[in-house]
Protein backbone atom coordinates (compact mmCIF):
# COMPACT_ATOMS: atom_id res chain seq x y z
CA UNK A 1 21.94 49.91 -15.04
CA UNK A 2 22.15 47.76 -18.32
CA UNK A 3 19.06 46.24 -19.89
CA UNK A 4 20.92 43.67 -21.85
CA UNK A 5 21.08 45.53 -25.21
CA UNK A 6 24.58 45.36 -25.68
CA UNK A 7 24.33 43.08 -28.21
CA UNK A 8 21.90 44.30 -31.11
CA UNK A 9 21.66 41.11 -33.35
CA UNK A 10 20.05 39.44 -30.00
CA UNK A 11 18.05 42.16 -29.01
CA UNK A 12 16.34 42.65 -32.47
CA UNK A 13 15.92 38.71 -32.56
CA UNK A 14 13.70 38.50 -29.10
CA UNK A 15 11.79 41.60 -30.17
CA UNK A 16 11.07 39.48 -33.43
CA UNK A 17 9.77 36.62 -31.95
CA UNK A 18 7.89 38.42 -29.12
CA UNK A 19 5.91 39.93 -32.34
CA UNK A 20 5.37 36.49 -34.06
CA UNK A 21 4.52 35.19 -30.40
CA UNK A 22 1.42 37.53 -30.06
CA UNK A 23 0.53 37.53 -33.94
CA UNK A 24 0.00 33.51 -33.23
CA UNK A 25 -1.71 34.10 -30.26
CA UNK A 26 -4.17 36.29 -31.24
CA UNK A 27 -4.76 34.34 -34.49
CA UNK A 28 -5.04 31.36 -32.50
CA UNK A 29 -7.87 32.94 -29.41
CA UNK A 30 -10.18 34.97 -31.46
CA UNK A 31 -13.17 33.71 -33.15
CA UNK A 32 -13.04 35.95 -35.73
CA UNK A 33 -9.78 35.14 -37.17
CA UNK A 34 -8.83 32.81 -40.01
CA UNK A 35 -6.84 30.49 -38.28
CA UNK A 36 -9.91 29.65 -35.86
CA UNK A 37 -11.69 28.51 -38.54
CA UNK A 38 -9.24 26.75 -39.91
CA UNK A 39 -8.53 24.80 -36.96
CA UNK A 40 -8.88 21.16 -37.05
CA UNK A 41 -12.73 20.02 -35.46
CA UNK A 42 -13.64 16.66 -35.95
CA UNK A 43 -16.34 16.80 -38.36
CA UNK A 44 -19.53 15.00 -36.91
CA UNK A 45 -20.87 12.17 -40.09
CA UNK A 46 -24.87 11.45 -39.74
CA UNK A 47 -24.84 7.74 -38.03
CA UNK A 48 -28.50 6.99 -38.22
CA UNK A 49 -27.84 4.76 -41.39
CA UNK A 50 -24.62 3.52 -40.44
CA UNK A 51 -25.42 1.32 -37.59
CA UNK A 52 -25.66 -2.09 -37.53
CA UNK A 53 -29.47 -3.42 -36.54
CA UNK A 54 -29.72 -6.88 -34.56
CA UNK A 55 -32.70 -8.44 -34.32
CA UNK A 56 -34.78 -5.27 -35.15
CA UNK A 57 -32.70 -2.61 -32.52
CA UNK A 58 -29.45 -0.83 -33.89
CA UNK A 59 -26.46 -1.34 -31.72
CA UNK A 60 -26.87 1.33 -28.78
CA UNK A 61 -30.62 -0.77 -28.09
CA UNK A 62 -33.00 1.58 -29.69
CA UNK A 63 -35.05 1.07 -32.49
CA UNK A 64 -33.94 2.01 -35.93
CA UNK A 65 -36.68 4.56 -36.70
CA UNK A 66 -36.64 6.02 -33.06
CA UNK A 67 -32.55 7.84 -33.90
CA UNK A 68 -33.71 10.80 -34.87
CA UNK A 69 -36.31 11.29 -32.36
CA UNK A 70 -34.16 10.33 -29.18
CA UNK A 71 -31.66 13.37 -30.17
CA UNK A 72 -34.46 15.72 -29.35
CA UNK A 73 -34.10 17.37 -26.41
CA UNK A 74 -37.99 17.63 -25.89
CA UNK A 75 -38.78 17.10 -22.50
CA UNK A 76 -42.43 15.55 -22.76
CA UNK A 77 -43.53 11.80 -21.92
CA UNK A 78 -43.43 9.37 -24.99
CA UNK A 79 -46.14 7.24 -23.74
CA UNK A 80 -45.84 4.49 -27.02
CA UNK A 81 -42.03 4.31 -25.55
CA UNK A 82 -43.07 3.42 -22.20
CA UNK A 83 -46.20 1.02 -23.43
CA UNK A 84 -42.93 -1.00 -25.36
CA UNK A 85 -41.07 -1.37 -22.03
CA UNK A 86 -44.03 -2.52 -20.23
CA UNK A 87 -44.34 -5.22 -22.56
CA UNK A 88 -40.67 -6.65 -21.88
CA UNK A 89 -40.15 -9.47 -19.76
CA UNK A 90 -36.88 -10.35 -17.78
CA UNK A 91 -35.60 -13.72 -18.87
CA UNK A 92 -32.40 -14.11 -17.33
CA UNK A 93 -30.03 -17.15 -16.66
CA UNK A 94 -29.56 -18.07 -12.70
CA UNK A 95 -31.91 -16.63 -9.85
CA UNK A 96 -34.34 -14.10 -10.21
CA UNK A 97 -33.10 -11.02 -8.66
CA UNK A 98 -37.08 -9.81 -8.18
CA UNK A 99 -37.58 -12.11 -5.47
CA UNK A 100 -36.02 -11.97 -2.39
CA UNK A 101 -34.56 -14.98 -1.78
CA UNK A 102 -31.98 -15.23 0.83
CA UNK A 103 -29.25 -18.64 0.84
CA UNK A 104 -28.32 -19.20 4.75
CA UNK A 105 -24.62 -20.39 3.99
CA UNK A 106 -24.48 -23.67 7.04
CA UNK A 107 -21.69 -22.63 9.62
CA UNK A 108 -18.46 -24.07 9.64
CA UNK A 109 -18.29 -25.79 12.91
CA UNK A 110 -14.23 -26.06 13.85
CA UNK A 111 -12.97 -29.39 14.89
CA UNK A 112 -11.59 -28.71 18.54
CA UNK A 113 -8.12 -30.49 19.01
CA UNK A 114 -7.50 -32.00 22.27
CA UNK A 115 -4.96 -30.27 24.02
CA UNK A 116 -2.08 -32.29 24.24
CA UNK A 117 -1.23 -33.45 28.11
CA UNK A 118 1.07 -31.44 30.35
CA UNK A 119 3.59 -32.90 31.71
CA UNK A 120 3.96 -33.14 35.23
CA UNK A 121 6.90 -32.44 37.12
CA UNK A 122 8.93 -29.64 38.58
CA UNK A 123 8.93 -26.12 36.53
CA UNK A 124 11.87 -25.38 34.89
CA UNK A 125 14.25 -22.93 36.90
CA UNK A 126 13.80 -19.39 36.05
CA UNK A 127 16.45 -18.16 33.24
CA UNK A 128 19.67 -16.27 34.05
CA UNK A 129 19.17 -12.33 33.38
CA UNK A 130 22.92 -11.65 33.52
CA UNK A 131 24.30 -10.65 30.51
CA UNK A 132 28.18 -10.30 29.76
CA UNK A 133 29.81 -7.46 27.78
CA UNK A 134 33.09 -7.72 28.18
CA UNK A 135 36.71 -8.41 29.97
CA UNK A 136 39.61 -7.23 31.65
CA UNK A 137 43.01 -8.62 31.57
CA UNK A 138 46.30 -7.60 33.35
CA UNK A 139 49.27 -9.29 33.50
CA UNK A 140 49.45 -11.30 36.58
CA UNK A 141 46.52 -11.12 37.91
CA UNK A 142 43.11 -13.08 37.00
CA UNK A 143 40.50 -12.90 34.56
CA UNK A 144 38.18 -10.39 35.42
CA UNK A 145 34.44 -9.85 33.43
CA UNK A 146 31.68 -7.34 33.19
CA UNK A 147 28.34 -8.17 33.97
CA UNK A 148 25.48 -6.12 34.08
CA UNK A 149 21.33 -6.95 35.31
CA UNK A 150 19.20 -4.38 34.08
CA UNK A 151 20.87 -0.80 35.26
CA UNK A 152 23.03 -2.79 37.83
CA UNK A 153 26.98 -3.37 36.77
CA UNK A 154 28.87 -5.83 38.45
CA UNK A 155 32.82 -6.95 37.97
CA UNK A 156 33.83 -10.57 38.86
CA UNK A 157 36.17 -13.20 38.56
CA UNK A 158 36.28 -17.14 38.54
CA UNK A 159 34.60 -18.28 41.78
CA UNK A 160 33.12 -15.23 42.96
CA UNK A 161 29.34 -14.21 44.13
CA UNK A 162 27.51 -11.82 42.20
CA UNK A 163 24.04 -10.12 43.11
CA UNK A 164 24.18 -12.92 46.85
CA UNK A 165 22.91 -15.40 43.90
CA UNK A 166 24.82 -16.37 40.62
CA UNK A 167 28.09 -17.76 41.04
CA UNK A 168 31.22 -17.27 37.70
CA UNK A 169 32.19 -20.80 37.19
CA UNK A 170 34.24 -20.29 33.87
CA UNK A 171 35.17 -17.94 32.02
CA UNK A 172 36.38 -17.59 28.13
CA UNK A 173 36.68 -15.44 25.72
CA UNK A 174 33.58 -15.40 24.14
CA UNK A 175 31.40 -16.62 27.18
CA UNK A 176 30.96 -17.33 30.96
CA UNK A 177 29.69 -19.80 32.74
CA UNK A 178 27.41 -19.28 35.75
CA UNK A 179 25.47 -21.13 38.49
CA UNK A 180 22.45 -19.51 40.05
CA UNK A 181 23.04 -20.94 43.65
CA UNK A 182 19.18 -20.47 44.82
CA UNK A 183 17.65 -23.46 42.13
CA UNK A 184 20.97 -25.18 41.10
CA UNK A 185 20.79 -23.61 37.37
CA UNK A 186 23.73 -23.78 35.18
CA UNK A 187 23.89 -21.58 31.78
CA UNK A 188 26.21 -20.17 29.57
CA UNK A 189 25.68 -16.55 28.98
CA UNK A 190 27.20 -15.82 25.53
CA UNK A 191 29.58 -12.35 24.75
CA UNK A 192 27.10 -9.69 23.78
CA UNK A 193 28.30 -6.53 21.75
CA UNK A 194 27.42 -3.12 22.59
């Protein structure tokens, strides 16, 4: 079995910069050693005297004197805070969202159309459900076409019945021309593929 030693100027090159690989790493995860302390940590500048006041509050809302205090992490009640809250009133632009007020929006009432008039008369006959897929031709003898009704396939020429109902008027190469017999219905039924 070989390791992959064969070559020594590659072997004593990984083994190299395996031991560089851990020197870094443990220079780099333990809080004791120079490089973590020379790592780069954003230092953190005092802002209390470099924000901006408006109109007596500094720009996150709170009053200039009141920075030092609000990064205490004491837990107890400042009770001249709250008395300065109280002491606030709302004045907004538009409705006062304190009082429930409710706006009743006024339905939309549709304008009905009149339906048009029907005209009357007879019903138009029902469509054809024949549809042709193709032909046969032999030399000497007539045109002959495939038809088919659902599952049912039927083979005709010009002038014969098919399914005691539709009669083949015409037929062309890309369509056929039929008569349903029953309600006097002519239609041309076009070449379907597939």
């Amino acid at each position: 079995m070989q390791l992959g030693t064969e070559n020594r100027n590659k072997t004593m090159a990984a083994i190299g910069l395996m031991v560089v690989a851990v020197v870094l790493a443990v220079m780099r995860f333990l809080p004791d050693s120079p490089a973590a302390a020379k790592s780069p940590t954003p230092a953190v500048a005092p802002q209390a005297e470099t924000r901006r006041t408006v109109a007596g509050r500094t720009a996150s809302g709170k009053k200039p004197g009141a920075s030092a205090a609000t990064r205490s992490l004491d837990p107890t009640l400042r009770y001249d805070w709250l008395k300065a809250s109280e002491d606030t009133k709302y004045q907004g632009a538009g409705r006062n969202i304190f009082r429930a007020e409710v706006e009743i929006p006024k339905p939309i009432v549709p304008v009905q159309k009149q339906p048009d008039p029907i005209p009357q008369g007879p019903p138009p006959p029902p469509p054809i459900n024949l549809k042709f897929f193709g032909f046969a031709n032999k030399p000497g003898e007539p045109k002959k076409i495939f038809l088919s009704q659902g599952e049912d396939l039927f083979i005709a020429g010009e002038g014969d019945i098919v399914d005691r109902r539709y009669k083949i008027l015409h037929i062309t190469p890309v369509s056929v021309e039929v008569e349903d017999v029953l309600n006097n219905n002519r239609q041309s039924i076009p070449l379907t593929q597939g």
